[in-house]
C-alpha atoms as a PDB file:
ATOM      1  CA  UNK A   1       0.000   0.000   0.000  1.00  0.00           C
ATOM      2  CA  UNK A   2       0.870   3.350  -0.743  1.00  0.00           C
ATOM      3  CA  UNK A   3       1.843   5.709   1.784  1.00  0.00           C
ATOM      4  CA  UNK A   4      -0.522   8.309   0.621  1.00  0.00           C
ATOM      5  CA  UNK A   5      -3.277   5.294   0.487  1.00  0.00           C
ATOM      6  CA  UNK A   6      -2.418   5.069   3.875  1.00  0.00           C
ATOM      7  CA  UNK A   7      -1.971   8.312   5.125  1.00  0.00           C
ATOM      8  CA  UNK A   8      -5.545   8.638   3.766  1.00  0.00           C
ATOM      9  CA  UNK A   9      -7.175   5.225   5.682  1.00  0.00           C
ATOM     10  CA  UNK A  10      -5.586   7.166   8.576  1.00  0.00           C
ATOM     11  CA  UNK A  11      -7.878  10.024   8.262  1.00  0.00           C
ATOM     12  CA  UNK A  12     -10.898   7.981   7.086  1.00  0.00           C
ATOM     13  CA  UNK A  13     -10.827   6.072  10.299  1.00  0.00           C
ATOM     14  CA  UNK A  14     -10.249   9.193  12.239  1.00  0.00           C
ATOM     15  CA  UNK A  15     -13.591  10.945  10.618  1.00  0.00           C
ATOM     16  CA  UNK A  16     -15.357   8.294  11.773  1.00  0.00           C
ATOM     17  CA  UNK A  17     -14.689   8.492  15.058  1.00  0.00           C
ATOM     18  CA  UNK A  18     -15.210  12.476  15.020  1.00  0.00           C
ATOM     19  CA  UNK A  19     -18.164  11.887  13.249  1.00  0.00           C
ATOM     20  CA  UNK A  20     -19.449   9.684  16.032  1.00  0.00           C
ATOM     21  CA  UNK A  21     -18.184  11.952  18.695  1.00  0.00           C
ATOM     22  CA  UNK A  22     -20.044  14.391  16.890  1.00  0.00           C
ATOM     23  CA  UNK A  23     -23.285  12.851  17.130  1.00  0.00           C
ATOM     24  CA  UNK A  24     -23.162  11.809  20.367  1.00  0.00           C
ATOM     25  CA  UNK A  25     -22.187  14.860  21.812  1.00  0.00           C
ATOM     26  CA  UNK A  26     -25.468  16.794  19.622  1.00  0.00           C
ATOM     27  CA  UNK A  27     -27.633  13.842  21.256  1.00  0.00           C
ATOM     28  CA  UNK A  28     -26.557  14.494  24.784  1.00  0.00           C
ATOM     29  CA  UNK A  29     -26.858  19.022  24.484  1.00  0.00           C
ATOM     30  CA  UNK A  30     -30.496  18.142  23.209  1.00  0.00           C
ATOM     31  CA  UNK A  31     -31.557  15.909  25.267  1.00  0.00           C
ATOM     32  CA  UNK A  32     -34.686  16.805  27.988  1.00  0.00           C
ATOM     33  CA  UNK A  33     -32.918  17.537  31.490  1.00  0.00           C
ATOM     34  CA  UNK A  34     -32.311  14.175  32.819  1.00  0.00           C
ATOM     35  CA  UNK A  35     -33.355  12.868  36.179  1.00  0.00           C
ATOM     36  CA  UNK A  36     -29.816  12.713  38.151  1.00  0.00           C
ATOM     37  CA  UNK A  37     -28.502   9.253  37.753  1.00  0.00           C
ATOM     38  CA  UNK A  38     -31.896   8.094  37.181  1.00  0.00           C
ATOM     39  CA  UNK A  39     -32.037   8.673  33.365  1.00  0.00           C
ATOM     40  CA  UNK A  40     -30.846   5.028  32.139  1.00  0.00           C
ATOM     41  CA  UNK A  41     -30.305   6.385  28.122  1.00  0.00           C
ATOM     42  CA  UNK A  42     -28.577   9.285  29.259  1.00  0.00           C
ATOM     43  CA  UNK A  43     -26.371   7.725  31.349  1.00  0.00           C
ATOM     44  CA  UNK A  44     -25.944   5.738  28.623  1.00  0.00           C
ATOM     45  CA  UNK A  45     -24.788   8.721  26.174  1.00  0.00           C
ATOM     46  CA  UNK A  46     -22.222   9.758  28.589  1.00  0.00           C
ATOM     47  CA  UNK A  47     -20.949   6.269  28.381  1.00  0.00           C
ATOM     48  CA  UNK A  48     -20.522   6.248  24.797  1.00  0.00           C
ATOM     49  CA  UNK A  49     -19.211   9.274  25.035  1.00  0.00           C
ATOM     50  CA  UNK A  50     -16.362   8.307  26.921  1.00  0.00           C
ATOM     51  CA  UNK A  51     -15.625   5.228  25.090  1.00  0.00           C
ATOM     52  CA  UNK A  52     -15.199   7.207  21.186  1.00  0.00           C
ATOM     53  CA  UNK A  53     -13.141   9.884  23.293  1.00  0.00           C
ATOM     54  CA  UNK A  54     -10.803   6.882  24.272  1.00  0.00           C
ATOM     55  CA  UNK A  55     -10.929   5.196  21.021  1.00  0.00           C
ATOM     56  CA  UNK A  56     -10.387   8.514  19.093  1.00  0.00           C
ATOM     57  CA  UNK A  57      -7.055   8.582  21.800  1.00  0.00           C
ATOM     58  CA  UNK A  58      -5.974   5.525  20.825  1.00  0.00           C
ATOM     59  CA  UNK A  59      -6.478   5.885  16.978  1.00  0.00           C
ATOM     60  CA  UNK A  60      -4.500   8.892  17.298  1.00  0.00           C
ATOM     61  CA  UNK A  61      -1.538   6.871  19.019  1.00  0.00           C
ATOM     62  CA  UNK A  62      -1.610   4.424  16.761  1.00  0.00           C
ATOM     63  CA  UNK A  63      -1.781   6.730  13.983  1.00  0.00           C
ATOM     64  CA  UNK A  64       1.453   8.725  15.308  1.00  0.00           C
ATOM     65  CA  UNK A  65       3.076   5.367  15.635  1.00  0.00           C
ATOM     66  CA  UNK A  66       2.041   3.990  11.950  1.00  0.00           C
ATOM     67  CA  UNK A  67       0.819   0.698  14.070  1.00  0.00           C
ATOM     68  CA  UNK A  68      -1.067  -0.981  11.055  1.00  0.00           C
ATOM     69  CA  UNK A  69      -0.324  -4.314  12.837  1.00  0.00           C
ATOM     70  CA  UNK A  70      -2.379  -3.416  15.388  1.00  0.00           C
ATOM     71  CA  UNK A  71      -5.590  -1.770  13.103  1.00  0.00           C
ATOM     72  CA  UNK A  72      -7.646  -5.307  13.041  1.00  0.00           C
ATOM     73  CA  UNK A  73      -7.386  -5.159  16.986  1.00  0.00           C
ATOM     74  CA  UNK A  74      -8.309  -1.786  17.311  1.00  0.00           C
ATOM     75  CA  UNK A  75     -11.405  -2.053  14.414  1.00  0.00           C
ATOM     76  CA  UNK A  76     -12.116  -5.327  16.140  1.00  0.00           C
ATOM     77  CA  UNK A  77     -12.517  -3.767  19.469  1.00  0.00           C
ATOM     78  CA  UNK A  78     -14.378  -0.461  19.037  1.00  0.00           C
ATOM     79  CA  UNK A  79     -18.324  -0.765  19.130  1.00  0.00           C
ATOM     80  CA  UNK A  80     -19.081   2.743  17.634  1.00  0.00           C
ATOM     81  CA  UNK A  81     -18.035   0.660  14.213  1.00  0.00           C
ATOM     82  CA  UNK A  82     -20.471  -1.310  12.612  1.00  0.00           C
ATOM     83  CA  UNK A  83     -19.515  -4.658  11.408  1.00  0.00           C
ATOM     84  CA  UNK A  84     -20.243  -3.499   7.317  1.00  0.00           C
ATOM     85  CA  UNK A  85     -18.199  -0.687   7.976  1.00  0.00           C
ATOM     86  CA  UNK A  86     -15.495  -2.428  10.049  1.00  0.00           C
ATOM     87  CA  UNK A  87     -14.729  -5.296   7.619  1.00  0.00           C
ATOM     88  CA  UNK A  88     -14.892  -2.193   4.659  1.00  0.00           C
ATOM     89  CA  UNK A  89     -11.729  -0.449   7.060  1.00  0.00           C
ATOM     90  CA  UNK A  90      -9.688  -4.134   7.277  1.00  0.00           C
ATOM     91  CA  UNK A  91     -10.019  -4.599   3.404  1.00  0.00           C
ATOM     92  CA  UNK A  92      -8.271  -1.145   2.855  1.00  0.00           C
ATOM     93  CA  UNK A  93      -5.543  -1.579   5.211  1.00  0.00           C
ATOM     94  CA  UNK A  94      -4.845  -4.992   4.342  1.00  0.00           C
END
């Protein structure tokens, strides 16, 4: 693969993730004013949250590090990737 190619599966993977950040965080600033650790899908947004801001970390390490051994793993492990999209990724990076 070409480093360009790559560069560019880089940044693909890293949209993504933004994207996804993205949408989470517009969920959460319009959602009704949540009962204090009551509000189950709420709770649940601030989970999800969480999890893309550590995956975007990671992508970003990996990224800096040109890791492409490790891309399957990290695809594999992420749940803010669907499965269509997912195998799409490994087919480009392998």
């Amino acid at each position: 693969m070409s480093v360009t190619k790559l560069k560019t599966m880089w940044q693909v993977v890293e949209e993504l993730l933004l994207a996804e950040k993205q949408r989470i965080a517009n969920e959460i600033s319009f959602y009704p004013p949540p009962i204090p650790a009551c509000d189950a899908q709420f709770n649940y947004l601030l989970e999800q949250r969480a999890e893309i801001a550590e995956a975007l970390w990671q992508w970003r390490q990996l990224a800096a590090a040109g890791a492409v051994e490790e891309v399957e793993g990290f695809l594999t492990a992420v749940s803010c990737i669907s499965p269509h999209t997912r195998n799409t990724l490994l087919a480009s990076f392998n």
